[in-house]
PDB file of N, CA and C in Angstrom:
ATOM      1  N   UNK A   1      94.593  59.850 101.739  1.00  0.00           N
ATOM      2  CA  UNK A   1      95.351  59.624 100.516  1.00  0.00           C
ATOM      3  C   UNK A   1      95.183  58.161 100.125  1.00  0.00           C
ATOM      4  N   UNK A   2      94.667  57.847  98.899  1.00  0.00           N
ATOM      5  CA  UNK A   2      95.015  56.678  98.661  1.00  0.00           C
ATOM      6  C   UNK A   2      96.031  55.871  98.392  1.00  0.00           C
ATOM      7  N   UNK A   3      96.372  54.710  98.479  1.00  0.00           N
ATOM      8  CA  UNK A   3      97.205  53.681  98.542  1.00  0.00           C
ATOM      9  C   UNK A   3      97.821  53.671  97.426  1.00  0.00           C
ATOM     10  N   UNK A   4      97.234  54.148  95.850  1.00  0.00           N
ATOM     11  CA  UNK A   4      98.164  54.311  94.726  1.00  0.00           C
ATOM     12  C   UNK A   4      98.696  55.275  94.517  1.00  0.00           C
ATOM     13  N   UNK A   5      98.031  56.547  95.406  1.00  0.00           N
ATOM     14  CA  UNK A   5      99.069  57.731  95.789  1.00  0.00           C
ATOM     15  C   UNK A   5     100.280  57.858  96.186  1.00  0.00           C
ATOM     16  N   UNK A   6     100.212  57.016  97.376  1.00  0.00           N
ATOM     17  CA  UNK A   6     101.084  56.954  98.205  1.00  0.00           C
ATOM     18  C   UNK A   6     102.186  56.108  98.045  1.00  0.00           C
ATOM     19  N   UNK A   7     102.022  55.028  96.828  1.00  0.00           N
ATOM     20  CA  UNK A   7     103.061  54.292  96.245  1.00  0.00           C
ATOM     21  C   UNK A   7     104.008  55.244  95.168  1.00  0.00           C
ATOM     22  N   UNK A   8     103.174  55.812  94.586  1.00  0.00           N
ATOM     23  CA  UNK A   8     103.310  56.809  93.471  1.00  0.00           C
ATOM     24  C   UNK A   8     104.311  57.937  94.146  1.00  0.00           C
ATOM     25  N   UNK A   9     103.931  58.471  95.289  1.00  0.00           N
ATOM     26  CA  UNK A   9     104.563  58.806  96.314  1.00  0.00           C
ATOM     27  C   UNK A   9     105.842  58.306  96.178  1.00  0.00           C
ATOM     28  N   UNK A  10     105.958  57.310  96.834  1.00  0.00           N
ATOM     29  CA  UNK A  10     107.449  56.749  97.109  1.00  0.00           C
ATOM     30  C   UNK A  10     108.514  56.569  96.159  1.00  0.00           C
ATOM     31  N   UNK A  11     107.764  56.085  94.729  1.00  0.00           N
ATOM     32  CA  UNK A  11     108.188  56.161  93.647  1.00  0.00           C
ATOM     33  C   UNK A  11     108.902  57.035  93.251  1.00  0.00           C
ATOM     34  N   UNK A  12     108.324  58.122  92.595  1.00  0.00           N
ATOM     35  CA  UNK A  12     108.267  59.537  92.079  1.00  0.00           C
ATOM     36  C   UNK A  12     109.751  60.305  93.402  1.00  0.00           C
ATOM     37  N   UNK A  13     109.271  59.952  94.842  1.00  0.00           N
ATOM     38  CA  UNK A  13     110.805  60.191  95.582  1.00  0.00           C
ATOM     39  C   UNK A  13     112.034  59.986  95.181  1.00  0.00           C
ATOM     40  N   UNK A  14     111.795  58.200  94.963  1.00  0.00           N
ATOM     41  CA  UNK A  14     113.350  57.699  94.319  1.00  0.00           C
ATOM     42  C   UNK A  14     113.877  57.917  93.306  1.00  0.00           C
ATOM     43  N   UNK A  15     112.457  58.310  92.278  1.00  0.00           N
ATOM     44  CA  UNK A  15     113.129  58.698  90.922  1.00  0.00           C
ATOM     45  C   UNK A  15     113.473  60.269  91.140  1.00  0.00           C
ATOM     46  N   UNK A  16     113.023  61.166  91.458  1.00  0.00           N
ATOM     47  CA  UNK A  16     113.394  62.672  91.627  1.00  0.00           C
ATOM     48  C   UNK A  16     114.774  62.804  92.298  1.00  0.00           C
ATOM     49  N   UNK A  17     114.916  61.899  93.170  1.00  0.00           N
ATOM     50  CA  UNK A  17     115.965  61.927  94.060  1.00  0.00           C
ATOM     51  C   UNK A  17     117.510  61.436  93.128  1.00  0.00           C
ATOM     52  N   UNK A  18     117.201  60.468  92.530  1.00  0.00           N
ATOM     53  CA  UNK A  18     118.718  59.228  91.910  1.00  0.00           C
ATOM     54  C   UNK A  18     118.855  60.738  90.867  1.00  0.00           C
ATOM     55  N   UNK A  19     117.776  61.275  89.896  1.00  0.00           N
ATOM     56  CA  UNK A  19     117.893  61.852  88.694  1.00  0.00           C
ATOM     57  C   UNK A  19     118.393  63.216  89.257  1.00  0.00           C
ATOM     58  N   UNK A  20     118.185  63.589  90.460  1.00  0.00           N
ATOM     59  CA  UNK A  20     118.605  64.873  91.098  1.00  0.00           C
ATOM     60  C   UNK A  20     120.290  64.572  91.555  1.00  0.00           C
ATOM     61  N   UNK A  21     120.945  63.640  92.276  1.00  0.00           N
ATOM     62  CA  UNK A  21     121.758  63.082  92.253  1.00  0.00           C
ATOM     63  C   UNK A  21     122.659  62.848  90.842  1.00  0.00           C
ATOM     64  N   UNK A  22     122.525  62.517  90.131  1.00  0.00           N
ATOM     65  CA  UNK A  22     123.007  62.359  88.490  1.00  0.00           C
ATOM     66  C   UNK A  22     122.990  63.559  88.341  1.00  0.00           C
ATOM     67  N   UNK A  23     121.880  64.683  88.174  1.00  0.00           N
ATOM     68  CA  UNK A  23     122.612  66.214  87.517  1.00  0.00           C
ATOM     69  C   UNK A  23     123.711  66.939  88.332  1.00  0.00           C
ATOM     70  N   UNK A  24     123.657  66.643  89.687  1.00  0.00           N
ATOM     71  CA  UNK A  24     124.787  67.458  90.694  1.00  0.00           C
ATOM     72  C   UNK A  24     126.162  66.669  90.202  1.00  0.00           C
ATOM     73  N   UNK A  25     125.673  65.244  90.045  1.00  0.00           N
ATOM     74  CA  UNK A  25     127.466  65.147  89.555  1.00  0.00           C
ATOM     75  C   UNK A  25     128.022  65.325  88.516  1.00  0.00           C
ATOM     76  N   UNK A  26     126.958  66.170  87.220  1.00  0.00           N
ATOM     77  CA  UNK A  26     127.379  66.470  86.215  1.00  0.00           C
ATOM     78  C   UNK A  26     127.803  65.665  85.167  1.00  0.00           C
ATOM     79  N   UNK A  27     126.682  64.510  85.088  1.00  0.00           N
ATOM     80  CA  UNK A  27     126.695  63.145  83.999  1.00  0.00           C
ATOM     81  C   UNK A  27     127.270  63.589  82.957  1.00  0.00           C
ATOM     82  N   UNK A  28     128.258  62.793  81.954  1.00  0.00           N
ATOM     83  CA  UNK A  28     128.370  63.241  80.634  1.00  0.00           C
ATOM     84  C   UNK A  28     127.194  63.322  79.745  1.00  0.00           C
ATOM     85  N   UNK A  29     126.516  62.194  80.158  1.00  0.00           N
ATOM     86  CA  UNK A  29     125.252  62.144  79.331  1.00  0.00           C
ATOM     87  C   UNK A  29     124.399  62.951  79.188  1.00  0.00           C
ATOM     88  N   UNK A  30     123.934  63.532  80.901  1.00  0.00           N
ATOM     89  CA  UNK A  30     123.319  64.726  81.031  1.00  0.00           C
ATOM     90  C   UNK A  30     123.919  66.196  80.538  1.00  0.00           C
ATOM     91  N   UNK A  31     125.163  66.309  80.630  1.00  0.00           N
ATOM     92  CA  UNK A  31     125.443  67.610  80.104  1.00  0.00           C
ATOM     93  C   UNK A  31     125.857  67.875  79.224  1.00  0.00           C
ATOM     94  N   UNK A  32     125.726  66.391  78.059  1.00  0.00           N
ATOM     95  CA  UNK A  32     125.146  65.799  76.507  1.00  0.00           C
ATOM     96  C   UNK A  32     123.671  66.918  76.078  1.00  0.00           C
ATOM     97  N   UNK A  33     123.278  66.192  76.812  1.00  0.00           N
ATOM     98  CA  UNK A  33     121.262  66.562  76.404  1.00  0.00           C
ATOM     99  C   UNK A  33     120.939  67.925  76.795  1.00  0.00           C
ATOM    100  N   UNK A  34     121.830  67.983  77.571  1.00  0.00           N
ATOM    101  CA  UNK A  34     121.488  69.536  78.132  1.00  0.00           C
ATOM    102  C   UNK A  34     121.899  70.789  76.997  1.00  0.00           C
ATOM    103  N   UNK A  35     123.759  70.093  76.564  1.00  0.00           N
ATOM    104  CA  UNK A  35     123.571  71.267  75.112  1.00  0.00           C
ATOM    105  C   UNK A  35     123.142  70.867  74.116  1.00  0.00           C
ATOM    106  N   UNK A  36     122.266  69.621  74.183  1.00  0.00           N
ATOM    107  CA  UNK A  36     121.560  69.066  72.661  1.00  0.00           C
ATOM    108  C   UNK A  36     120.305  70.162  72.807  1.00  0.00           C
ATOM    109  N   UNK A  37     119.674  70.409  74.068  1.00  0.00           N
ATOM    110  CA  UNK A  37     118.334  71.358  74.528  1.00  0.00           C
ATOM    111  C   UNK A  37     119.263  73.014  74.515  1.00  0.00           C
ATOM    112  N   UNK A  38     120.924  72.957  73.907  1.00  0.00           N
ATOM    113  CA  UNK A  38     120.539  74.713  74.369  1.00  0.00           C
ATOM    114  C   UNK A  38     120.706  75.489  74.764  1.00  0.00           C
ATOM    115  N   UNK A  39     120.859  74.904  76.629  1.00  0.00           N
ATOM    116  CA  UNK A  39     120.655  75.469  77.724  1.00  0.00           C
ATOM    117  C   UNK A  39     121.796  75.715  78.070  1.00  0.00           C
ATOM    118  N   UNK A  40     122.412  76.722  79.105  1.00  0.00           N
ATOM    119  CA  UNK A  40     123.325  77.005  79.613  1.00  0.00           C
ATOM    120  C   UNK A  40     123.945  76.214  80.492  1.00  0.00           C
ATOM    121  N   UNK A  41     125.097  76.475  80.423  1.00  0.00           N
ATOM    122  CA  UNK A  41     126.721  74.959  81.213  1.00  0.00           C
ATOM    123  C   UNK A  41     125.898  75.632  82.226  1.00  0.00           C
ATOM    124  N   UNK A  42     126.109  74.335  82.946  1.00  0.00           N
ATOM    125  CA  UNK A  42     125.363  74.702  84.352  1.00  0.00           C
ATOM    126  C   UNK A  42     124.261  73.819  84.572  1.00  0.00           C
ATOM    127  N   UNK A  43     123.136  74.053  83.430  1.00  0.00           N
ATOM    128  CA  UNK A  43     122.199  74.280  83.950  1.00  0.00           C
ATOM    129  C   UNK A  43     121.266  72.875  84.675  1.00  0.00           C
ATOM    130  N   UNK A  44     121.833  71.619  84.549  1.00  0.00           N
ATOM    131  CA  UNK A  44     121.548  70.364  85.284  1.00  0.00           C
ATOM    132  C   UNK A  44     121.443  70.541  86.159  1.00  0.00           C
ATOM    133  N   UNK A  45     122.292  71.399  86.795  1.00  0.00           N
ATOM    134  CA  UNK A  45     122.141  71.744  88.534  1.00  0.00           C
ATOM    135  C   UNK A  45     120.583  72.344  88.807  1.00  0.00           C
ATOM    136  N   UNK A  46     120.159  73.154  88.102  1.00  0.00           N
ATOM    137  CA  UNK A  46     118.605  73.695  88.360  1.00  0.00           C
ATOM    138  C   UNK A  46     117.831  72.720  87.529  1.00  0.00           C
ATOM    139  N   UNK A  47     118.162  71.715  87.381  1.00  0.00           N
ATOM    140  CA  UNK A  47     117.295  70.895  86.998  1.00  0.00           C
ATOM    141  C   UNK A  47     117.026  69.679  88.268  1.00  0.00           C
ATOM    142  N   UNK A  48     118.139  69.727  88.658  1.00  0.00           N
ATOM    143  CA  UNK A  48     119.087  68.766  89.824  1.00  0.00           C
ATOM    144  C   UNK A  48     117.673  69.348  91.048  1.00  0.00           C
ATOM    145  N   UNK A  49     117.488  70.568  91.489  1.00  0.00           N
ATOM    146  CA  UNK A  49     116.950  71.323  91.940  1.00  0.00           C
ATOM    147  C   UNK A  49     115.702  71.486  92.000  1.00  0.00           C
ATOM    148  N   UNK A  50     115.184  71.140  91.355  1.00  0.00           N
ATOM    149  CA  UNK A  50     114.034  70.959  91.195  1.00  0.00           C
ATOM    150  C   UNK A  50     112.931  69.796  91.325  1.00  0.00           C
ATOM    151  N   UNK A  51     113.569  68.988  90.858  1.00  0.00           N
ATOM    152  CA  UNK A  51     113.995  67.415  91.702  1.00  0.00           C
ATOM    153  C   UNK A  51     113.625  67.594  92.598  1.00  0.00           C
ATOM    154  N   UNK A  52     114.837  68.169  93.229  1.00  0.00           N
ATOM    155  CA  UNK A  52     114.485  67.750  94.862  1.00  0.00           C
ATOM    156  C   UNK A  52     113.448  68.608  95.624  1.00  0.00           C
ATOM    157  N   UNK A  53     112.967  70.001  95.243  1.00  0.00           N
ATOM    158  CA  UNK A  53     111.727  70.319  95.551  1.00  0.00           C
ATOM    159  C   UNK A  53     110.692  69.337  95.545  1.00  0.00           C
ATOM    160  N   UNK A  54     110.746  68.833  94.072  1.00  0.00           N
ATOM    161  CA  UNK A  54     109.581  67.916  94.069  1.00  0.00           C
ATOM    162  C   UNK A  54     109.737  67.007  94.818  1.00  0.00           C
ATOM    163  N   UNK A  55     110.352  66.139  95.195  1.00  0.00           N
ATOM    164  CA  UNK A  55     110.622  64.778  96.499  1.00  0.00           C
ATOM    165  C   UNK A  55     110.535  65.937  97.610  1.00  0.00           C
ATOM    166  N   UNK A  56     111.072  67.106  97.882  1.00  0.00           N
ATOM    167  CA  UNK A  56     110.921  67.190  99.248  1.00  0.00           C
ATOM    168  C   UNK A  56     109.168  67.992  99.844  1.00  0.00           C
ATOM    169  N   UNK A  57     108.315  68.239  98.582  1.00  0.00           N
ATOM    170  CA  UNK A  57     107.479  68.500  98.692  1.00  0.00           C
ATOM    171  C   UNK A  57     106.015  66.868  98.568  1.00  0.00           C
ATOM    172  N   UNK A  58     106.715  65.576  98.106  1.00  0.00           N
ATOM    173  CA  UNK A  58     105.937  64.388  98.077  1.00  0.00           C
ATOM    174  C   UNK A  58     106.452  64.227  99.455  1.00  0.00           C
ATOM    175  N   UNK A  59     107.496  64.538  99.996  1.00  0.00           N
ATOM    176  CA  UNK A  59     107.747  63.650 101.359  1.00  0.00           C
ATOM    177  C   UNK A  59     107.019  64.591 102.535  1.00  0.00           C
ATOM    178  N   UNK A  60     106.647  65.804 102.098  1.00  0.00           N
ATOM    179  CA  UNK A  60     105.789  66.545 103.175  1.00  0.00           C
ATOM    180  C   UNK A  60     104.067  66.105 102.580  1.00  0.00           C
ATOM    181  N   UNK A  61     104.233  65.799 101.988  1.00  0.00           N
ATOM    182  CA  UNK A  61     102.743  65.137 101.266  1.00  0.00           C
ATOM    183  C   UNK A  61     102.526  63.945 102.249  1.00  0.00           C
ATOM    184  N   UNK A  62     103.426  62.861 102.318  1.00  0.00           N
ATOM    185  CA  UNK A  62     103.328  61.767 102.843  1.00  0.00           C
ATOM    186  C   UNK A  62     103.331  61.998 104.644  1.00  0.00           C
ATOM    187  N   UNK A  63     104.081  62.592 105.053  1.00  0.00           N
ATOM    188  CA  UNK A  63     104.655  62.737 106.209  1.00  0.00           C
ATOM    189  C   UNK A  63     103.121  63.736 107.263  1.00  0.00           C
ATOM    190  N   UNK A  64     103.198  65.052 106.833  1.00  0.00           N
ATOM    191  CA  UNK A  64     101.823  65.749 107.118  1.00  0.00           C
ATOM    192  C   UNK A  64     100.585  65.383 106.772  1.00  0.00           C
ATOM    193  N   UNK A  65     100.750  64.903 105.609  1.00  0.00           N
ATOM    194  CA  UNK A  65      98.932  64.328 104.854  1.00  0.00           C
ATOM    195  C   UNK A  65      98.616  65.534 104.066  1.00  0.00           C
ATOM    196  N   UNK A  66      97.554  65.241 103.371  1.00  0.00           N
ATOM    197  CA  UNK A  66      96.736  65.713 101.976  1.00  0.00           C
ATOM    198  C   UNK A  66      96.193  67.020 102.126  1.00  0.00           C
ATOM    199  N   UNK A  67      95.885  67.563 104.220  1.00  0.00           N
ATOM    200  CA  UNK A  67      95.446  68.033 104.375  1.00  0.00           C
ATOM    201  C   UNK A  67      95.778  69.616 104.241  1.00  0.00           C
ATOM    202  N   UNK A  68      96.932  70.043 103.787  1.00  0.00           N
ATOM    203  CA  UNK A  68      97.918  71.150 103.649  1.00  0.00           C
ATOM    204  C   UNK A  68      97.914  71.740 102.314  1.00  0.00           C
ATOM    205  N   UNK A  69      96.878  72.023 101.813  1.00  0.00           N
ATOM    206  CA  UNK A  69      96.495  72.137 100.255  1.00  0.00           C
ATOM    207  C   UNK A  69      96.843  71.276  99.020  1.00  0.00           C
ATOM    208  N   UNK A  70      96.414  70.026  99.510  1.00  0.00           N
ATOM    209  CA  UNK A  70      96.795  69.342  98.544  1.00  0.00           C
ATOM    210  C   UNK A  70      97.873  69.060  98.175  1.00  0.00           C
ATOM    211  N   UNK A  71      98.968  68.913  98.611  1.00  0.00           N
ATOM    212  CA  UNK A  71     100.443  69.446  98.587  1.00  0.00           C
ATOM    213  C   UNK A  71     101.254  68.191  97.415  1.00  0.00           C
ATOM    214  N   UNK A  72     100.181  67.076  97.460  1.00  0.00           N
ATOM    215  CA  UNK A  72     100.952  66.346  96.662  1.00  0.00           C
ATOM    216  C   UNK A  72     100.322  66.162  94.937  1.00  0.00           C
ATOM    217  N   UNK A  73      99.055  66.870  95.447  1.00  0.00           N
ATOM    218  CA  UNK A  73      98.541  67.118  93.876  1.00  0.00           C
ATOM    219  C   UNK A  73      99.274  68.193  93.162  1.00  0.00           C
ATOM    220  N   UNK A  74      99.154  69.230  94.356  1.00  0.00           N
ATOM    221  CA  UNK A  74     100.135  69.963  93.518  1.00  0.00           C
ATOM    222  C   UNK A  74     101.752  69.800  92.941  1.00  0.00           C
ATOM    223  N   UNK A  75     102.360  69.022  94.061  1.00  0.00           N
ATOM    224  CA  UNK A  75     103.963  68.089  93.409  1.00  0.00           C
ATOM    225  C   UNK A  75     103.424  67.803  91.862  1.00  0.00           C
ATOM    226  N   UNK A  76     102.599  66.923  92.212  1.00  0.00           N
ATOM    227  CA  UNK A  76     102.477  65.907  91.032  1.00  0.00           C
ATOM    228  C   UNK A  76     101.905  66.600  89.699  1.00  0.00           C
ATOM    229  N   UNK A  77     101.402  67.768  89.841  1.00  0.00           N
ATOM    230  CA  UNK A  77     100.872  68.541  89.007  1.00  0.00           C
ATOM    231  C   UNK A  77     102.306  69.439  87.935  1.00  0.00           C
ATOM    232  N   UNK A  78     102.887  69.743  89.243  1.00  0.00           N
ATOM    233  CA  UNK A  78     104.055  70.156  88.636  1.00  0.00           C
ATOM    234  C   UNK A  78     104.950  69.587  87.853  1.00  0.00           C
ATOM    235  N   UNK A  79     105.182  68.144  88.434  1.00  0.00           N
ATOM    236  CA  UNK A  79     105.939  67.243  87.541  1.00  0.00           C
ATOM    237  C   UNK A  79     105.838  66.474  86.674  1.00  0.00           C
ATOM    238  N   UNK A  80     104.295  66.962  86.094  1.00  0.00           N
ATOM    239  CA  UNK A  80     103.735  66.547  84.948  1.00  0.00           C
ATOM    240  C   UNK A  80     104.119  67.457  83.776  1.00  0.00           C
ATOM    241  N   UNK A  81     104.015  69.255  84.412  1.00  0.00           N
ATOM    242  CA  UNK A  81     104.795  70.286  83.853  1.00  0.00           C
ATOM    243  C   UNK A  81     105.862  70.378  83.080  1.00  0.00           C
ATOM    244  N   UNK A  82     106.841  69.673  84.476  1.00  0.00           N
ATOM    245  CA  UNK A  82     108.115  69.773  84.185  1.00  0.00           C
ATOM    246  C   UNK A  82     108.563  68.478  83.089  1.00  0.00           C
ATOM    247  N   UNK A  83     107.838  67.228  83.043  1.00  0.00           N
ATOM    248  CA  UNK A  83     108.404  66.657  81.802  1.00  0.00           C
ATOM    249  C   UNK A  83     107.453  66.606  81.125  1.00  0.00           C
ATOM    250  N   UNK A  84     106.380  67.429  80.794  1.00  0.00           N
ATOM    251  CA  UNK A  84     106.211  68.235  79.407  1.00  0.00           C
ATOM    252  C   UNK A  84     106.444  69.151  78.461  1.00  0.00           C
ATOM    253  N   UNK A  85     107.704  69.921  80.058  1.00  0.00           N
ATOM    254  CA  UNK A  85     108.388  70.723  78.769  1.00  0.00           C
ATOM    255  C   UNK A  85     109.673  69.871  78.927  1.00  0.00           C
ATOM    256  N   UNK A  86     110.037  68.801  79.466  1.00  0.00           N
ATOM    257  CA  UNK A  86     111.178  68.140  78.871  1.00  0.00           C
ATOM    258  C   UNK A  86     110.858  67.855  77.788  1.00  0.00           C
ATOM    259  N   UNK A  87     109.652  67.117  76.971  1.00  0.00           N
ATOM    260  CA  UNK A  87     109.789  66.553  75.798  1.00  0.00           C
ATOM    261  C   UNK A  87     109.422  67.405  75.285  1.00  0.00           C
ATOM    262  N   UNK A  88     109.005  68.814  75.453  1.00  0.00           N
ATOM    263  CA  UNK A  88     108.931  69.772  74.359  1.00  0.00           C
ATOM    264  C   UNK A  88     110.821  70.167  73.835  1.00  0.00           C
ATOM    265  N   UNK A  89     111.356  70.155  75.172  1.00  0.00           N
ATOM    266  CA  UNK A  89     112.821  70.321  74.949  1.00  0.00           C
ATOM    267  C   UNK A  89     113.469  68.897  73.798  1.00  0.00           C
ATOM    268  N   UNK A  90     112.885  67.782  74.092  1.00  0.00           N
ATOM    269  CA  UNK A  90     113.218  66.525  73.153  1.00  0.00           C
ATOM    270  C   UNK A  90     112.982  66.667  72.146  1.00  0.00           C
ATOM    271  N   UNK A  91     111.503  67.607  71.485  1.00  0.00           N
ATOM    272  CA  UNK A  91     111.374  67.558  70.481  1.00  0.00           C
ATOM    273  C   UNK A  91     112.193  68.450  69.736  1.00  0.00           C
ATOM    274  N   UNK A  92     112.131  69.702  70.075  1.00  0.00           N
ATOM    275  CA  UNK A  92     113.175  70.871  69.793  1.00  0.00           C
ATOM    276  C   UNK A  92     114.571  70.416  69.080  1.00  0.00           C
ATOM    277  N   UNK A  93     115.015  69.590  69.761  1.00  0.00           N
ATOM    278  CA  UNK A  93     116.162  69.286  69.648  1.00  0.00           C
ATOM    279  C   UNK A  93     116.549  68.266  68.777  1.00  0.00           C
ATOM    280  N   UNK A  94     115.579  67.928  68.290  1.00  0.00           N
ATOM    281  CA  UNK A  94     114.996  66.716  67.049  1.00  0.00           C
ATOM    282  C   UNK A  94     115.652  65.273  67.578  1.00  0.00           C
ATOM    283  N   UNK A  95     115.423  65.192  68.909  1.00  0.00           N
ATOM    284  CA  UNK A  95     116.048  63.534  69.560  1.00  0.00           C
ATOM    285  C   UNK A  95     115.271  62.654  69.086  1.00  0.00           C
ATOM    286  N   UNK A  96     115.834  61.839  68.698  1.00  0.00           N
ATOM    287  CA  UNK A  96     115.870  60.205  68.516  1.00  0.00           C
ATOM    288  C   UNK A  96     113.914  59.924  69.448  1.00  0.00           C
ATOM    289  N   UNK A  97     113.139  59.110  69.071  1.00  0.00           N
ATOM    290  CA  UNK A  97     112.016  58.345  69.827  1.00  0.00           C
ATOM    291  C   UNK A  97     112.428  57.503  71.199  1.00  0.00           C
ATOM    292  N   UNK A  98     113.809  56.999  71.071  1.00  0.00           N
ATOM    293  CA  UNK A  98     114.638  56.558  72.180  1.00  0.00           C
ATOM    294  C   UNK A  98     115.171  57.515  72.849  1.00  0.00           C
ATOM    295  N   UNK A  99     115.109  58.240  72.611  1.00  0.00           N
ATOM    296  CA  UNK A  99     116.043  59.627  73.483  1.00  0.00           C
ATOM    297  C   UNK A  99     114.792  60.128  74.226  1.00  0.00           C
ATOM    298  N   UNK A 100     113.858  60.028  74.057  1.00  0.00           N
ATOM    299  CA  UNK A 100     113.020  61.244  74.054  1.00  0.00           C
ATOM    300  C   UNK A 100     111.764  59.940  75.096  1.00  0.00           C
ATOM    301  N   UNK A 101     111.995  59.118  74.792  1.00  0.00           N
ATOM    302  CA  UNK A 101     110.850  58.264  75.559  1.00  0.00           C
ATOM    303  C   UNK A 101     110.854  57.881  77.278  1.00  0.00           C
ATOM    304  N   UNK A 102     111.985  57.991  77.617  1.00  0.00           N
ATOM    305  CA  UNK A 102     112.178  58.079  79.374  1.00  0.00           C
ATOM    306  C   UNK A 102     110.973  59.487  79.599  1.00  0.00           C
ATOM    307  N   UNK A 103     111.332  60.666  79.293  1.00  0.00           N
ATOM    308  CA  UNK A 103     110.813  61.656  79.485  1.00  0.00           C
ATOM    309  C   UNK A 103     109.273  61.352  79.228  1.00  0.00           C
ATOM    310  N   UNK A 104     108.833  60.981  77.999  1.00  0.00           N
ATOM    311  CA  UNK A 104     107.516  60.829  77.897  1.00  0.00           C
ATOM    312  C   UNK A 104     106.445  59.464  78.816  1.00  0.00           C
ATOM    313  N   UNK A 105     107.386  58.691  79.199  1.00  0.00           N
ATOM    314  CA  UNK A 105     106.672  57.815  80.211  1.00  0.00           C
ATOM    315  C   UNK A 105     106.778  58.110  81.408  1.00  0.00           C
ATOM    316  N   UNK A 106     107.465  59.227  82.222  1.00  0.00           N
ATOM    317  CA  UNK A 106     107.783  59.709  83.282  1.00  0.00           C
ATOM    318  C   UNK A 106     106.552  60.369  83.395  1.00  0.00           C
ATOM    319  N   UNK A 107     106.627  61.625  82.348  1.00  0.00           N
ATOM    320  CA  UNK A 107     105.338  62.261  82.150  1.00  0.00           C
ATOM    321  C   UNK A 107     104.152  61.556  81.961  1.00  0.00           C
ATOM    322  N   UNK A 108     103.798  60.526  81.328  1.00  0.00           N
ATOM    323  CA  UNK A 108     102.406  59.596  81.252  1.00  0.00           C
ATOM    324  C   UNK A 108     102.367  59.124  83.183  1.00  0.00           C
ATOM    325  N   UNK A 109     102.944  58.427  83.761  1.00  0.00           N
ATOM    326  CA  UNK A 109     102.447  58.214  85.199  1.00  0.00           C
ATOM    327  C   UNK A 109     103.152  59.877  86.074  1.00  0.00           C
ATOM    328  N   UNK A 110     103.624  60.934  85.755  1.00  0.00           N
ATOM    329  CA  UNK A 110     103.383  61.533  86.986  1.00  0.00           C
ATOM    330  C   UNK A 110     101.663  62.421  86.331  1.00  0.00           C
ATOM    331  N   UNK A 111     101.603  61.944  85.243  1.00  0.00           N
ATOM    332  CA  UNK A 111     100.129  62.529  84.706  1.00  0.00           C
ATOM    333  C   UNK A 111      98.811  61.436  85.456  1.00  0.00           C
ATOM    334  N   UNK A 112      99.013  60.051  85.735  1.00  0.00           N
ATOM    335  CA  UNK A 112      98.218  59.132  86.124  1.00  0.00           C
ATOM    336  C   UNK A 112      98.551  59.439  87.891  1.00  0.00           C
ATOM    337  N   UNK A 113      99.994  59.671  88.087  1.00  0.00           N
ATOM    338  CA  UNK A 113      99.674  60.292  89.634  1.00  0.00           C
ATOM    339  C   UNK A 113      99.118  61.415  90.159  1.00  0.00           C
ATOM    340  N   UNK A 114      98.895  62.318  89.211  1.00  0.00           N
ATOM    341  CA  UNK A 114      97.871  63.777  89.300  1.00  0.00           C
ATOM    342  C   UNK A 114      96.819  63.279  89.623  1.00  0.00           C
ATOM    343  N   UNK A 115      96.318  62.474  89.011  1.00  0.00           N
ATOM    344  CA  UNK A 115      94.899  62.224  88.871  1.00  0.00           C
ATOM    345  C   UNK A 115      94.598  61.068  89.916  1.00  0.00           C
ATOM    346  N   UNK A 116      95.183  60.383  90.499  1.00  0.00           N
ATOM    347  CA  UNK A 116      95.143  59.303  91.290  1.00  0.00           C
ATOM    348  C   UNK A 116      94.811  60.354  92.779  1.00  0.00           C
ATOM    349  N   UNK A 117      96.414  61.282  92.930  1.00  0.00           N
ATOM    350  CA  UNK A 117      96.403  62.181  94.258  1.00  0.00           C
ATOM    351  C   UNK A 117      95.339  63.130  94.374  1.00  0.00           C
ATOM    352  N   UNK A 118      94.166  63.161  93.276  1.00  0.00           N
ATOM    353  CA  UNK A 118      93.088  64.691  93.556  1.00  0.00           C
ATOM    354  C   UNK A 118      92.396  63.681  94.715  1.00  0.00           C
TER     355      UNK A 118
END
């Protein structure tokens, strides 16, 4: 694994982890955006959730190695997914360029960590 992987790695942990943390306690903010997107009371928690798949699938990336199908291309593949349909959800919802730009730079480097971890 390379060395910008593996930072990307650690990264992508803390952020999946704090933002997984924030939906379990049921942010106002978050369960703001959540009925600005729509979605059902609740549903931060499976967002919360998912999160932490993704960190607990970079920390078996880091911990086992690369050698387990790729395990962190595939994380990182996913969580390129997942905040591309966040900002499909941003756009939907006609948010603000400020509302909507955490999501789209999250998505620009876990898109530069896809491609870093092949």
């Amino acid at each position: 694994m390379h060395l910008a992987s593996e930072i990307l790695s650690v990264i992508f942990i803390l952020v999946c982890l704090s933002s997984a943390l924030t939906d379990y306690r049921h942010h106002p903010e978050i369960v703001a955006t959540m009925a600005r997107f729509r979605l059902p009371v609740g549903f931060e928690v499976v967002a919360g959730a998912v999160k932490n798949i993704a960190a607990f699938g970079l920390i078996l990336g880091l911990t086992i190695g690369d050698g387990y199908g790729g395990l962190t291309f595939v994380t990182a593949v996913c969580l390129t997914l997942y905040f591309a349909i966040a900002i499909g959800f941003h756009v939907r919802a006609r948010d603000s360029a400020a509302q909507t730009a955490p999501a789209v730079f999250i998505f620009l480097m876990a898109l530069a960590f896809a491609i870093v971890s092949r």
